[in-house]
Protein backbone atom coordinates (compact mmCIF):
# COMPACT_ATOMS: atom_id res chain seq x y z
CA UNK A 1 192.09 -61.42 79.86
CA UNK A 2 188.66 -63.11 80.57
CA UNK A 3 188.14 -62.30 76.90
CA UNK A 4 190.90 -64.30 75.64
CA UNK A 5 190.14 -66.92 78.17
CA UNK A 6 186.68 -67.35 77.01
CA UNK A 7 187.39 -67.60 73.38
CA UNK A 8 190.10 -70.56 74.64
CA UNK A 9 187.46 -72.51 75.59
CA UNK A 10 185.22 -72.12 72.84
CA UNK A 11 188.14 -72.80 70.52
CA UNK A 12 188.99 -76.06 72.57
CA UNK A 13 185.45 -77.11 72.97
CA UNK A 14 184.86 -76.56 69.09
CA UNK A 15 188.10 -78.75 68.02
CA UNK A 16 187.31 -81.26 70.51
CA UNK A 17 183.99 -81.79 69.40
CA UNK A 18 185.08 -81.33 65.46
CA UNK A 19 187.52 -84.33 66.40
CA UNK A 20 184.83 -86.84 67.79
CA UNK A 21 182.60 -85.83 64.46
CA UNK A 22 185.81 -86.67 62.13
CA UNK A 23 186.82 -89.45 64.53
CA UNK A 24 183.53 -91.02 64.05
CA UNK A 25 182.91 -90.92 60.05
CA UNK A 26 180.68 -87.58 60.71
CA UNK A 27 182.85 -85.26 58.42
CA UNK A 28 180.49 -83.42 57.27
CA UNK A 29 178.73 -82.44 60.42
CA UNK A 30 181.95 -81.62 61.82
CA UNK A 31 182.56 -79.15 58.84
CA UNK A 32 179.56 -77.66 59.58
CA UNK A 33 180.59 -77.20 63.01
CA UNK A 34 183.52 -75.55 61.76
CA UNK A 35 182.00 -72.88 59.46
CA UNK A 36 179.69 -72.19 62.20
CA UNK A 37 182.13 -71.56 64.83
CA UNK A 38 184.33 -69.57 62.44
CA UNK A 39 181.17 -67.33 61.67
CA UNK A 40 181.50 -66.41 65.69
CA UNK A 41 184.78 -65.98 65.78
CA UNK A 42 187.26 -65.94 63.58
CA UNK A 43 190.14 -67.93 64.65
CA UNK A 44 193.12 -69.86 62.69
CA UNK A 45 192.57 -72.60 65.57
CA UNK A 46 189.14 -73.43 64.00
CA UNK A 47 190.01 -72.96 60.14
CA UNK A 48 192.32 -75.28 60.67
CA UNK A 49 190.43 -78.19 62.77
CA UNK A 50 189.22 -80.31 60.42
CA UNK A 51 192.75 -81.21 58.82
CA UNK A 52 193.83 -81.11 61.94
CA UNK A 53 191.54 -84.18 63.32
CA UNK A 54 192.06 -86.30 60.42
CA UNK A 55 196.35 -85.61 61.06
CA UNK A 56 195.54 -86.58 64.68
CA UNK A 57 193.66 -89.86 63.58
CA UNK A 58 196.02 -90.51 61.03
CA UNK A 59 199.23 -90.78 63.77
CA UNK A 60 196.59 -92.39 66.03
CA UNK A 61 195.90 -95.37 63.39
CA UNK A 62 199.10 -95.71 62.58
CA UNK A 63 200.58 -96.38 66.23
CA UNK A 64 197.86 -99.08 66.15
């Protein structure tokens, strides 16, 4: 339980942080983020957080 609770966080932290880099032109970095974090742990969550950002900015921009 603490286990999975633990890797949560990271996962969250990770995206969240993958988001600002996307959010902010910083692509790149933020897929280097990404292939770092999946080397630790190997979660769909973080293969999938860089297209996930740029959907999430996408809707964002468009409500705008």
């Amino acid at each position: 339980m603490m286990k999975k609770s633990a890797e949560d966080r990271f996962v969250g932290s990770v995206r969240q942080l993958i988001e600002i880099l996307v959010g902010t032109g910083h692509k790149a970095e933020a897929e280097k983020i990404r292939a770092q974090a999946v080397l630790v742990l190997d979660d769909t969550r973080l293969k999938s957080s860089v297209s996930d950002a740029e959907q999430k900015i996408e809707k964002s921009n468009g409500k705008k």
